[in-house]
Structure formats: C-alpha cells, structure tokens
C-alpha atoms as a PDB file:
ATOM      1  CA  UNK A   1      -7.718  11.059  -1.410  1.00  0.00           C
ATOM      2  CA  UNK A   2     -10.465   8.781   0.302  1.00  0.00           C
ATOM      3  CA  UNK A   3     -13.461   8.203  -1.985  1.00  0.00           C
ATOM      4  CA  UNK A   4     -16.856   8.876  -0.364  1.00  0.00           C
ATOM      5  CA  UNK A   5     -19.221   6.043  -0.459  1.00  0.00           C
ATOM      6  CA  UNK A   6     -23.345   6.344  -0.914  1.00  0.00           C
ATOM      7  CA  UNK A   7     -25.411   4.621   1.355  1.00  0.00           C
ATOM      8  CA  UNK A   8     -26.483   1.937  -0.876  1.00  0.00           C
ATOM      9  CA  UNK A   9     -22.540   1.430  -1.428  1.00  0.00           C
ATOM     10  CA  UNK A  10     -21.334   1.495   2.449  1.00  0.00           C
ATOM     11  CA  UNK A  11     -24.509  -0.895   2.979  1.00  0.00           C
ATOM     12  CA  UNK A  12     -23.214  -3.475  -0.056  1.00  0.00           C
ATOM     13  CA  UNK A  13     -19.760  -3.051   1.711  1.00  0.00           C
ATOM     14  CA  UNK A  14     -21.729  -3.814   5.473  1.00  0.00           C
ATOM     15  CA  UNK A  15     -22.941  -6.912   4.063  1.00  0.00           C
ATOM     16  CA  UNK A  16     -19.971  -8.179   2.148  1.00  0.00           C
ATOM     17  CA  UNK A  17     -17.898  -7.719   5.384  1.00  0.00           C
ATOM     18  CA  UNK A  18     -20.445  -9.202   7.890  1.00  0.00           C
ATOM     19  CA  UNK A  19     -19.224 -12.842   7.230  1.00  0.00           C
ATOM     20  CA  UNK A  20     -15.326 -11.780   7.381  1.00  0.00           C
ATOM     21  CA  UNK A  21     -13.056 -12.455  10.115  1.00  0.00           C
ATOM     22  CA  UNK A  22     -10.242  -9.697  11.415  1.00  0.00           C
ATOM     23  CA  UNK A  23      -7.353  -9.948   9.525  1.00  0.00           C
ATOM     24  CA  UNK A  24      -5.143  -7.820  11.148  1.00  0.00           C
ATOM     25  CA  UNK A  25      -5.351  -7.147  15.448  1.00  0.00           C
ATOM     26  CA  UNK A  26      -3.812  -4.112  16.742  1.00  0.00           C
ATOM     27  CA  UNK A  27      -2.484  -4.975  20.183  1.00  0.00           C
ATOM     28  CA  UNK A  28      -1.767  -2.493  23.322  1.00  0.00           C
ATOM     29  CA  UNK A  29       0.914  -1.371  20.951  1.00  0.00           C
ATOM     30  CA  UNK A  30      -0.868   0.664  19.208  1.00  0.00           C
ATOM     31  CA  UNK A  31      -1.031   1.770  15.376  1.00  0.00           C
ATOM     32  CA  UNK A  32       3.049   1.014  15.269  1.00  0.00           C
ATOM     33  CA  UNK A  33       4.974   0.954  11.509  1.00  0.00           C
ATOM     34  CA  UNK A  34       4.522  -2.359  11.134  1.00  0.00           C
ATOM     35  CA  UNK A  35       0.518  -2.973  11.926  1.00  0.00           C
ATOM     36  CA  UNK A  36       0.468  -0.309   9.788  1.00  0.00           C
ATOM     37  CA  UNK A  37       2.775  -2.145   6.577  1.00  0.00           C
ATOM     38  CA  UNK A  38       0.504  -5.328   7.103  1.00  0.00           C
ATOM     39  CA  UNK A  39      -3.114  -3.481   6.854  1.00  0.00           C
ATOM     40  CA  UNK A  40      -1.705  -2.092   3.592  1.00  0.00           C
ATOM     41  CA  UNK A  41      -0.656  -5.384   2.556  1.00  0.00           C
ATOM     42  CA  UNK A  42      -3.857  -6.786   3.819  1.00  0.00           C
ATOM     43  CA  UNK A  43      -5.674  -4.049   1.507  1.00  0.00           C
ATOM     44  CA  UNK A  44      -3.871  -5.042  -1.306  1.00  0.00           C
ATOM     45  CA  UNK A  45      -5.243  -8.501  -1.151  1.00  0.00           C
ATOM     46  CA  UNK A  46      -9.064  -8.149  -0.091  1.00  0.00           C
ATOM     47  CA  UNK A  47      -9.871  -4.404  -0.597  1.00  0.00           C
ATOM     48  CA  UNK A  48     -12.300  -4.971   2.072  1.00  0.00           C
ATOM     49  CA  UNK A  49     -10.753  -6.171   5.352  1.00  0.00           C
ATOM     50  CA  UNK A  50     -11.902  -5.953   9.267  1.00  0.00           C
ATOM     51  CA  UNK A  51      -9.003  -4.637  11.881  1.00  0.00           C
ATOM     52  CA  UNK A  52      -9.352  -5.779  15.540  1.00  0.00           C
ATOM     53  CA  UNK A  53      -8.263  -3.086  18.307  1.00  0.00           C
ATOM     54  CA  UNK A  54      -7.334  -3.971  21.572  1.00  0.00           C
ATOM     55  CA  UNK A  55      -8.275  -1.402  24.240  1.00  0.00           C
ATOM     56  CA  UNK A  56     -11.289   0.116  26.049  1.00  0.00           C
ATOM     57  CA  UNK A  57     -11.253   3.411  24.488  1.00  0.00           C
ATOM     58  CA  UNK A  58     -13.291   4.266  21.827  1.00  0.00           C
ATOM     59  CA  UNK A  59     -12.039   7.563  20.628  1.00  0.00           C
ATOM     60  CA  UNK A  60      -8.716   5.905  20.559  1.00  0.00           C
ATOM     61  CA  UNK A  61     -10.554   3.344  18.804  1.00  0.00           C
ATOM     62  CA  UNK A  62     -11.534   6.226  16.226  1.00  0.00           C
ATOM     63  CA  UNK A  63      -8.269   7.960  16.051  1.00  0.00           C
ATOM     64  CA  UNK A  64      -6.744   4.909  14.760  1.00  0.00           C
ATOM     65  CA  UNK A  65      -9.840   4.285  12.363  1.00  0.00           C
ATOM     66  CA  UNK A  66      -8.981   7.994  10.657  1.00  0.00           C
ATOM     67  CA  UNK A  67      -5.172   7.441  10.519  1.00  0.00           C
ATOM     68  CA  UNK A  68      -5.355   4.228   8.962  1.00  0.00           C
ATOM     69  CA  UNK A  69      -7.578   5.607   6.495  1.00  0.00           C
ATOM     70  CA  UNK A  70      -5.708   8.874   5.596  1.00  0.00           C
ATOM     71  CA  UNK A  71      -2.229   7.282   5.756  1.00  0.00           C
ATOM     72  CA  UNK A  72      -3.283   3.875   3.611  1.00  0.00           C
ATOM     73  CA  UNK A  73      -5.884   6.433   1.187  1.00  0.00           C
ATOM     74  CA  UNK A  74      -8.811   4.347   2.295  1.00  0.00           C
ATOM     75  CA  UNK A  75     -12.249   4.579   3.473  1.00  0.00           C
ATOM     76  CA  UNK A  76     -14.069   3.722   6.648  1.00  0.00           C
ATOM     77  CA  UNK A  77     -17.070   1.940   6.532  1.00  0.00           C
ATOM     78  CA  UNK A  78     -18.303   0.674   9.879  1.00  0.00           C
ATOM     79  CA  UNK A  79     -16.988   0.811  13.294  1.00  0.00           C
ATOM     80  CA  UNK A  80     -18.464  -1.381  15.416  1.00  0.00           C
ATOM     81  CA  UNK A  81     -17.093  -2.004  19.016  1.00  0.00           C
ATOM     82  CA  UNK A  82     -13.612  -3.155  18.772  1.00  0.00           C
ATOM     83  CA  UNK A  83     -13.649  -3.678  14.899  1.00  0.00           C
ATOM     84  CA  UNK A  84     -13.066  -1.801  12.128  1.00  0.00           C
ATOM     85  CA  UNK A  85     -14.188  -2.614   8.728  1.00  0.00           C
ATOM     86  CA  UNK A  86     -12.305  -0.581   5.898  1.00  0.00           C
ATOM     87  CA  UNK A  87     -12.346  -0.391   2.168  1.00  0.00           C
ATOM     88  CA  UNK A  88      -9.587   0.472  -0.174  1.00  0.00           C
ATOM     89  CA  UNK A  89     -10.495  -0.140  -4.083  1.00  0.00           C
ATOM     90  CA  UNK A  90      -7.806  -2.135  -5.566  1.00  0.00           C
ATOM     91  CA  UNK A  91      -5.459  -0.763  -8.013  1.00  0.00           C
ATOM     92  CA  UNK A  92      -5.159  -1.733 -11.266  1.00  0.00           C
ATOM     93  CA  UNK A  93      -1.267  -2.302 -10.668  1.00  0.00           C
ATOM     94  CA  UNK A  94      -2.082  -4.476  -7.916  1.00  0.00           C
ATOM     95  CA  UNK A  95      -5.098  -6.171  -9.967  1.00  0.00           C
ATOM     96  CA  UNK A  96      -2.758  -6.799 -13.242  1.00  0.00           C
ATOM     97  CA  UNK A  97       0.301  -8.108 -11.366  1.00  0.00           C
ATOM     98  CA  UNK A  98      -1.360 -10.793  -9.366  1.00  0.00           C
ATOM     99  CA  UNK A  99      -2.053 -13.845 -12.112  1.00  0.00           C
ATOM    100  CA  UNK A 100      -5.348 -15.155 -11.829  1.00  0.00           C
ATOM    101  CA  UNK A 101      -5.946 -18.590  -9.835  1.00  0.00           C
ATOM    102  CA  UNK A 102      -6.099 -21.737 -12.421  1.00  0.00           C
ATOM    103  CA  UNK A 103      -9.562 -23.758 -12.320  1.00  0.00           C
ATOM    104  CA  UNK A 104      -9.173 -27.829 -12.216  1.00  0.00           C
ATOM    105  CA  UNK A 105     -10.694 -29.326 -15.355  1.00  0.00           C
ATOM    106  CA  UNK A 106     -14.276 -31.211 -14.346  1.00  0.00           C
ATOM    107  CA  UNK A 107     -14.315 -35.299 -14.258  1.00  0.00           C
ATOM    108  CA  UNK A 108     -16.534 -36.726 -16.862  1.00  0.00           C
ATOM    109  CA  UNK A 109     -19.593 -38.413 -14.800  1.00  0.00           C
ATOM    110  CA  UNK A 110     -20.008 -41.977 -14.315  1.00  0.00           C
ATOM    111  CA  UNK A 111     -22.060 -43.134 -16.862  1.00  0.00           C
ATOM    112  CA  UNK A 112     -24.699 -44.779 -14.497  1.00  0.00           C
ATOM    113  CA  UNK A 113     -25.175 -41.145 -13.367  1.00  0.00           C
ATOM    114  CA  UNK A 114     -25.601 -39.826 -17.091  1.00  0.00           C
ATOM    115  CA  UNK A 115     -27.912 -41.115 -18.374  1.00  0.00           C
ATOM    116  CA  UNK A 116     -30.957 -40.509 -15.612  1.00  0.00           C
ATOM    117  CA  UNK A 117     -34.010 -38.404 -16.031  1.00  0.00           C
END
C-alpha cells in the first residue's frame, strides 16, 4: 500500500532530495533481484533515496519507477531524466533496531577564549 503524498509534502520531499547523490544505479541489466534487494536496503537506511537508470528510454525509465514502488511499498516522488527520487517512511522496526549514533562530549574552551566580550 503506497501512501499518497500532498503537494506541500512531495515538494518538502523535492527539496530534501535535491542535495542527495544516487545511491543505487541500475545498469543495462535492468531492475534484476539484486538492484532490487539493495534499493530496499537503501530504503531502510534513508527513507528518501535517488536511483540512477541507465538507458535512453523513458517509459522504461517509468516502468521501473512503478515496480520499484509497488514491489518495495513505496512512493514516487520525482522523476527527472535518468533519476528517480523515491520515498518509503521508515518502519518503526527498522527505526527501534538501529541504536542511535553516540555524540563526543565538547572540550572545555581555552580560557583566553572565555573570558571575552
């Protein structure tokens, strides 16, 4: 079940992905098994990921935009060119099981640096 997404949601998503690099190029192959595993992996991780296609054809292009998205229960957001950006919200198993990164603790300034105006 793919969710739908508003406008104002598919534009957040536009502008979230604009500074992303693909993740995951599908070559002359095509969509195989595994291209397929490691967009579902990549999904897992990012929830918002852009997919690379090799090939002149766009409605090849698309046809491997709409399987992704029924087989991995995602959502399409923009399909620009040779790129596809998709969206999968991440589940809370995923979310729970992954533990959470550690922050370093901050150094104490130099004193010189403390105590100026």
């Amino acid at each position: 079940m793919t969710i739908q997404l508003t406008p104002g949601e598919r534009r957040a998503l536009k502008a979230r992905a604009h500074t992303l690099d693909p993740v995951v190029l599908v070559g002359e192959g095509g969509l195989t098994a595994a291209v397929l595993t490691e967009i579902d992996r990549s999904l897992a991780a990012h929830e918002l990921i852009k997919v690379r296609v090799a090939g002149e054809d766009r409605d090849a292009r698309s046809d491997i935009l709409r399987r992704v998205c029924e087989g991995l229960d995602a959502t399409a957001v923009q399909h620009i060119g040779k790129v596809l950006v998709i969206y999968r919200q991440r589940r809370e198993s995923d979310a729970m099981s992954r533990p959470r990164p550690q922050r370093k603790p901050r150094r104490a300034l130099k004193r010189s640096f403390q105590n100026r105006a």
